[in-house]
N, C-alpha and C. Protein backbone atom coordinates (compact mmCIF):
# COMPACT_ATOMS: atom_id res chain seq x y z
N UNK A 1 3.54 -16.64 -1.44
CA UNK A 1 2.16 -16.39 -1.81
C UNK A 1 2.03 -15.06 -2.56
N UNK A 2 2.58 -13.92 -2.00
CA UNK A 2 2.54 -12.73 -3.17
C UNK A 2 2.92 -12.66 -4.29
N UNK A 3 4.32 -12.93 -4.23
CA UNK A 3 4.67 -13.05 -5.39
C UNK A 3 3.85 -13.92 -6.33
N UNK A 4 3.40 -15.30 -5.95
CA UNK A 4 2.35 -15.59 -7.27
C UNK A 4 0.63 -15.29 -7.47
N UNK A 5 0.09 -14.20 -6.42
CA UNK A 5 -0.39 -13.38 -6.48
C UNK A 5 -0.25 -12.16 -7.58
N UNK A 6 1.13 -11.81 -7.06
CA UNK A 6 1.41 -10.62 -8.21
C UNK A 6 1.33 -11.01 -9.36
N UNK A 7 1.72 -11.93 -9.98
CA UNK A 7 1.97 -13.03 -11.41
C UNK A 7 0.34 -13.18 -11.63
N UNK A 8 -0.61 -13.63 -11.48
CA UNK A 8 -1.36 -14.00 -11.30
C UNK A 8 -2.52 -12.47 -11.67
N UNK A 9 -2.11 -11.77 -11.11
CA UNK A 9 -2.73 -10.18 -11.46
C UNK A 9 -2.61 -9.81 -12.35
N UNK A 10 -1.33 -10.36 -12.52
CA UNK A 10 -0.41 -9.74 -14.21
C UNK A 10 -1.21 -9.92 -14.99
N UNK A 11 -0.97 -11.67 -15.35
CA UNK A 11 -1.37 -12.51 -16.24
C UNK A 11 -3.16 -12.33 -16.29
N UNK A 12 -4.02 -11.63 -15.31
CA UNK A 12 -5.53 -11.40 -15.76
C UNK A 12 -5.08 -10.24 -16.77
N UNK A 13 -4.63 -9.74 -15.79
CA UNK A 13 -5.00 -8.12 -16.72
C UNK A 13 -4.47 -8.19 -17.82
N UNK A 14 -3.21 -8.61 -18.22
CA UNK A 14 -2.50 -8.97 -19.67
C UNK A 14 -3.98 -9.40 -20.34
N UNK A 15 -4.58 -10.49 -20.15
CA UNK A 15 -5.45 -11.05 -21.21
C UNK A 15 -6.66 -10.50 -21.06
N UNK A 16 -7.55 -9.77 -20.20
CA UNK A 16 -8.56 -8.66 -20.25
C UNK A 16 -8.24 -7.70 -21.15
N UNK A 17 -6.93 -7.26 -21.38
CA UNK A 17 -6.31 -5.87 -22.06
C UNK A 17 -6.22 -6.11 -23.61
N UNK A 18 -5.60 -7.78 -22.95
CA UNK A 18 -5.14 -7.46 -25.20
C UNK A 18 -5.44 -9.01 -25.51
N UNK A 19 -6.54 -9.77 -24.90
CA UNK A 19 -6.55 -10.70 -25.36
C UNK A 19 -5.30 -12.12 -24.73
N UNK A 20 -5.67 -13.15 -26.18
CA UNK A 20 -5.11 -13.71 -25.90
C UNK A 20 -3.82 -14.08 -26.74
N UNK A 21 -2.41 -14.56 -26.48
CA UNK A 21 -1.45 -14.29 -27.25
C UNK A 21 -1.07 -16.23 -28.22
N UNK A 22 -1.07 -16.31 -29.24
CA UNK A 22 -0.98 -17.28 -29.84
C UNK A 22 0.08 -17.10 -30.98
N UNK A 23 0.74 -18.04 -31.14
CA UNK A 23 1.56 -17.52 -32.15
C UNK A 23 2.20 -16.17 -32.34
N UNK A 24 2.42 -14.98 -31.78
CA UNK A 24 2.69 -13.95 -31.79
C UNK A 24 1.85 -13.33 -32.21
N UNK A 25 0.45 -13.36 -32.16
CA UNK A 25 0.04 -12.90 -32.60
C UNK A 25 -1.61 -12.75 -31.26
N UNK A 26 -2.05 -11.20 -31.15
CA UNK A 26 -3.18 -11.67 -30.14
C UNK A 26 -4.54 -11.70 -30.55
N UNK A 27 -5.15 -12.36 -29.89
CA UNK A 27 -6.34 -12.91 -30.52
C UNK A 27 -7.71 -12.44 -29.03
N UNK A 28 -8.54 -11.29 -29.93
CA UNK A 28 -9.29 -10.68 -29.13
C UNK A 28 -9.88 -11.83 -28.06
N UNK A 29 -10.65 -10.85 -26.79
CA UNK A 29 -11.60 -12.45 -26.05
C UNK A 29 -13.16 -11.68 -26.20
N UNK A 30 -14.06 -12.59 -26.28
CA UNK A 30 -15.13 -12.12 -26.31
C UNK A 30 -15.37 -11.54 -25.26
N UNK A 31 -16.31 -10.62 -25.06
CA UNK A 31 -16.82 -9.19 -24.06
C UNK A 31 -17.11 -10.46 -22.55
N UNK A 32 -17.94 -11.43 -23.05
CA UNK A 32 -18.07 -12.24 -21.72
C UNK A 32 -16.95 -12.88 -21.01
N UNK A 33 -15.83 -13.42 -21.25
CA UNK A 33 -14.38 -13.92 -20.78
C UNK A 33 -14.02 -12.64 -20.22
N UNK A 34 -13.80 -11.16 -21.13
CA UNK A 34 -13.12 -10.11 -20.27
C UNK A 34 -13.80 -9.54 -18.99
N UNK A 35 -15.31 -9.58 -19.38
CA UNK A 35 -16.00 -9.27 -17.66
C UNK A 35 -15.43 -11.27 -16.69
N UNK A 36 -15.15 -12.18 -17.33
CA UNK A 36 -15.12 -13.04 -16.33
C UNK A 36 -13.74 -12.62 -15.85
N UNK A 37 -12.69 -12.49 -16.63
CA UNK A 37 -11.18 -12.28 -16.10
C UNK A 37 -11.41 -11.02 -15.08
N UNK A 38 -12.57 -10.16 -15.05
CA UNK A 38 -12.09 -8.86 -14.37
C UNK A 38 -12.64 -9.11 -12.91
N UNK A 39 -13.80 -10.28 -13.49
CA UNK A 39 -14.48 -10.69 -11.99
C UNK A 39 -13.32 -11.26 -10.61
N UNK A 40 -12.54 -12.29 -11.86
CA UNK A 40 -11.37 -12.89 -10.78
C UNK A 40 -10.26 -12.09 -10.39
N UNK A 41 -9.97 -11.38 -11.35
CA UNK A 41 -8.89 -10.04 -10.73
C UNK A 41 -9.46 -8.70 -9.51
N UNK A 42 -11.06 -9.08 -9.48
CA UNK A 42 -11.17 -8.52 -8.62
C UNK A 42 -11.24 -9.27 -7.29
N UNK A 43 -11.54 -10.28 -7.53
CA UNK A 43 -11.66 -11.40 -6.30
C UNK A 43 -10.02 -11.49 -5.46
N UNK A 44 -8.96 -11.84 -6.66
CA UNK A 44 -8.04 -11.71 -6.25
C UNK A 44 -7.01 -11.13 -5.29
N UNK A 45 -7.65 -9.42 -5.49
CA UNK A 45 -7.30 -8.35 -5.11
C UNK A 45 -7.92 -8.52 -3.61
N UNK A 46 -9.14 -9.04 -3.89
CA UNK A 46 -9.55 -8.59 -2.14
C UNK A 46 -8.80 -10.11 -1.50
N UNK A 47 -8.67 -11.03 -2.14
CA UNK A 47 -7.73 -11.87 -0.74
C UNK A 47 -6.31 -11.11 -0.60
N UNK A 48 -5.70 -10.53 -2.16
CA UNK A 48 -4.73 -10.13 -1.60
C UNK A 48 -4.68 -8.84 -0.86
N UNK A 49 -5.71 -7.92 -0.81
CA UNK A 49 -5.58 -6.99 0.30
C UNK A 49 -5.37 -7.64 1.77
N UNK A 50 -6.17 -9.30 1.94
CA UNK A 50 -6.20 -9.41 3.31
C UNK A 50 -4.77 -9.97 3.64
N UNK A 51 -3.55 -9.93 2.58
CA UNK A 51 -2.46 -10.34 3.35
C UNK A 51 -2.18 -8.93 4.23
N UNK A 52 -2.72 -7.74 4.29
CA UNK A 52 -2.21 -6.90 4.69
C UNK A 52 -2.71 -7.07 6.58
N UNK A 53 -3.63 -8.28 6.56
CA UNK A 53 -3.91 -8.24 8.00
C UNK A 53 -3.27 -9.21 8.71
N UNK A 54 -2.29 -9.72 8.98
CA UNK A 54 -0.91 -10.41 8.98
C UNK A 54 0.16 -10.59 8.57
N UNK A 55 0.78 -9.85 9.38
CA UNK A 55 2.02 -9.87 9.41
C UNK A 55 2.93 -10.71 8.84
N UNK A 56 2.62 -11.90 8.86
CA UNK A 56 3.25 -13.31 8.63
C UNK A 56 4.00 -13.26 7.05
N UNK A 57 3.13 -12.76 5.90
CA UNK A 57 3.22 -12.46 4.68
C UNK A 57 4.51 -11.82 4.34
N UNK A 58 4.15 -10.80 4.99
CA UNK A 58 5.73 -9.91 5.22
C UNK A 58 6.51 -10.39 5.55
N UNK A 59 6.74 -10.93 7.06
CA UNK A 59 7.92 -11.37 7.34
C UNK A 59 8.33 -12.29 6.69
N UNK A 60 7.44 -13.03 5.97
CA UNK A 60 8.29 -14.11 5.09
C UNK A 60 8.74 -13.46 4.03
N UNK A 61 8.20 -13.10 3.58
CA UNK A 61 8.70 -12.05 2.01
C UNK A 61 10.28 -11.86 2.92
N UNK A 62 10.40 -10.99 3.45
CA UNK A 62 11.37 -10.54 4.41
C UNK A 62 12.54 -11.31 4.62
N UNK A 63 12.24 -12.70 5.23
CA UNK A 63 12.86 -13.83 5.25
C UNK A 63 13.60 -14.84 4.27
N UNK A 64 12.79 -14.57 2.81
CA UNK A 64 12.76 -15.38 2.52
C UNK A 64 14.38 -15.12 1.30
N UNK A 65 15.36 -15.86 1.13
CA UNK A 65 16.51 -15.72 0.79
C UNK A 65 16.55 -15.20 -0.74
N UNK A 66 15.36 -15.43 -1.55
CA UNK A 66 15.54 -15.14 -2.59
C UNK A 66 14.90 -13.63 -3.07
N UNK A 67 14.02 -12.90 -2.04
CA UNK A 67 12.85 -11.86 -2.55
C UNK A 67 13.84 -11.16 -1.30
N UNK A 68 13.47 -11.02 0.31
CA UNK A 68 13.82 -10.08 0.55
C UNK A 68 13.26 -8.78 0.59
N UNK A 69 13.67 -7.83 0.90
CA UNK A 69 13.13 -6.42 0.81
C UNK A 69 13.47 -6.10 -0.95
N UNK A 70 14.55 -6.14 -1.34
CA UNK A 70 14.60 -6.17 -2.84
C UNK A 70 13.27 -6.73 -3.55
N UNK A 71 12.13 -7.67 -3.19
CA UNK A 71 11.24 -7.70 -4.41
C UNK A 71 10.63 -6.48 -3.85
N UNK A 72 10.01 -6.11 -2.63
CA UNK A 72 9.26 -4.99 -2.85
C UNK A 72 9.48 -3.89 -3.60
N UNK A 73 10.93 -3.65 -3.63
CA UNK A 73 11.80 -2.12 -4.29
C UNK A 73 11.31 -2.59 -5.68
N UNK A 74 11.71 -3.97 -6.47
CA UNK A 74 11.60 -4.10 -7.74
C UNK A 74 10.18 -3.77 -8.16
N UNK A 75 9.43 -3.99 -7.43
CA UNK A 75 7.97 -3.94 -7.75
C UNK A 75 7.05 -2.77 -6.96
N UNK A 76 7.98 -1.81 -6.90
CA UNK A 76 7.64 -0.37 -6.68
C UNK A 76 6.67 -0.22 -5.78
N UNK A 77 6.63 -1.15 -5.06
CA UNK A 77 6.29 -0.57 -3.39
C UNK A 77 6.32 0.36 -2.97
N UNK A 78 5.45 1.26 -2.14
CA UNK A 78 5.85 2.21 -1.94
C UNK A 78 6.87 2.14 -0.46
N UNK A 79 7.91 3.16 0.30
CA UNK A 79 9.28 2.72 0.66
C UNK A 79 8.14 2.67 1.90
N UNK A 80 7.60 3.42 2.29
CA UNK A 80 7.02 3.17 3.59
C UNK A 80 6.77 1.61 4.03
N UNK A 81 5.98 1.11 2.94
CA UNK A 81 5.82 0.02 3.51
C UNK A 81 7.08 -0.78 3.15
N UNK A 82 7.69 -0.83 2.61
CA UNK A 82 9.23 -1.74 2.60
C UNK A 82 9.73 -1.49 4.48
N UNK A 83 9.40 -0.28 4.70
CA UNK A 83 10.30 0.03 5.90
C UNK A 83 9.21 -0.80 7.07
N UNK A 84 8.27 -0.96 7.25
CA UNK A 84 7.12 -1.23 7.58
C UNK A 84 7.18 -2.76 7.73
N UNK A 85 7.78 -3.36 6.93
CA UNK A 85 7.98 -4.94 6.54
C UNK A 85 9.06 -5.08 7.30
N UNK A 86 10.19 -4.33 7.02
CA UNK A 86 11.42 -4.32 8.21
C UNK A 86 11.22 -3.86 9.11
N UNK A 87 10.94 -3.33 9.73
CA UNK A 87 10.58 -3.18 11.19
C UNK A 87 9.53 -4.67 12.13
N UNK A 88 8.26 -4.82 11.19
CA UNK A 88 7.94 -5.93 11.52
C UNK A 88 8.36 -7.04 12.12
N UNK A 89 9.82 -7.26 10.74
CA UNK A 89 10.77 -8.37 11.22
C UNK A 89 11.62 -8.42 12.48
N UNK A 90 12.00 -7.40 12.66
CA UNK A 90 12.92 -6.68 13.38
C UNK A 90 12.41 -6.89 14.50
N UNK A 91 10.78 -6.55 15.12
CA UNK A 91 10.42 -6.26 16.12
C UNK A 91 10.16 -7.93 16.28
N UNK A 92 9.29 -9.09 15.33
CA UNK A 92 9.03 -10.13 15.87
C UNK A 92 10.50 -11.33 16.21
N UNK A 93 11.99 -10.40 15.80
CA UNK A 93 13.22 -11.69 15.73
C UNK A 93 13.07 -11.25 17.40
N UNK A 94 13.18 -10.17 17.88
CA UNK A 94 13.45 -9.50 19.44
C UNK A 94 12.79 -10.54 20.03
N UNK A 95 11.35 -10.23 19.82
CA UNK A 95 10.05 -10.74 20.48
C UNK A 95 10.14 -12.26 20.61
């Protein structure tokens, strides 16, 4: 789920910023599309703040064979919470 969250953030703000890309070439959006893209990037943001109220998110990130603690590092997490995500795991494999 984050990860296409994160993608998903990208891809507003890419086309709020510079439009839209066609042919190599970008093609402005009118003033009403960029307040709509900013509406959903903000919507976005607040479900994805609420992965921060379960745990579950993490530990799968954590779990999961291909992301790992490595996507957080790639995507400049700050380390606290990388360490924060491991410990999580750590404490619910015990538990």
């Amino acid at each position: 789920v984050i990860p296409a969250m994160d993608r998903i953030d990208d891809l507003l703000g890419e086309q709020e910023e510079g439009g839209i890309l066609v042919d190599q070439r970008h093609w402005p959006l009118h003033h009403s599309v960029k307040a709509a893209l900013g509406l959903a990037k903000n919507l976005m943001n607040h479900y994805y703040q609420l992965t921060d109220d379960s745990s579950v998110y993490r530990i799968s990130m954590v779990l999961h064979p291909g992301l790992k603690l490595e996507y957080f590092r790639q995507h400049e997490w700050e380390e606290e919470w990388v360490r924060q995500a491991e410990r999580l795991t750590r404490v619910e494999y015990e538990r």
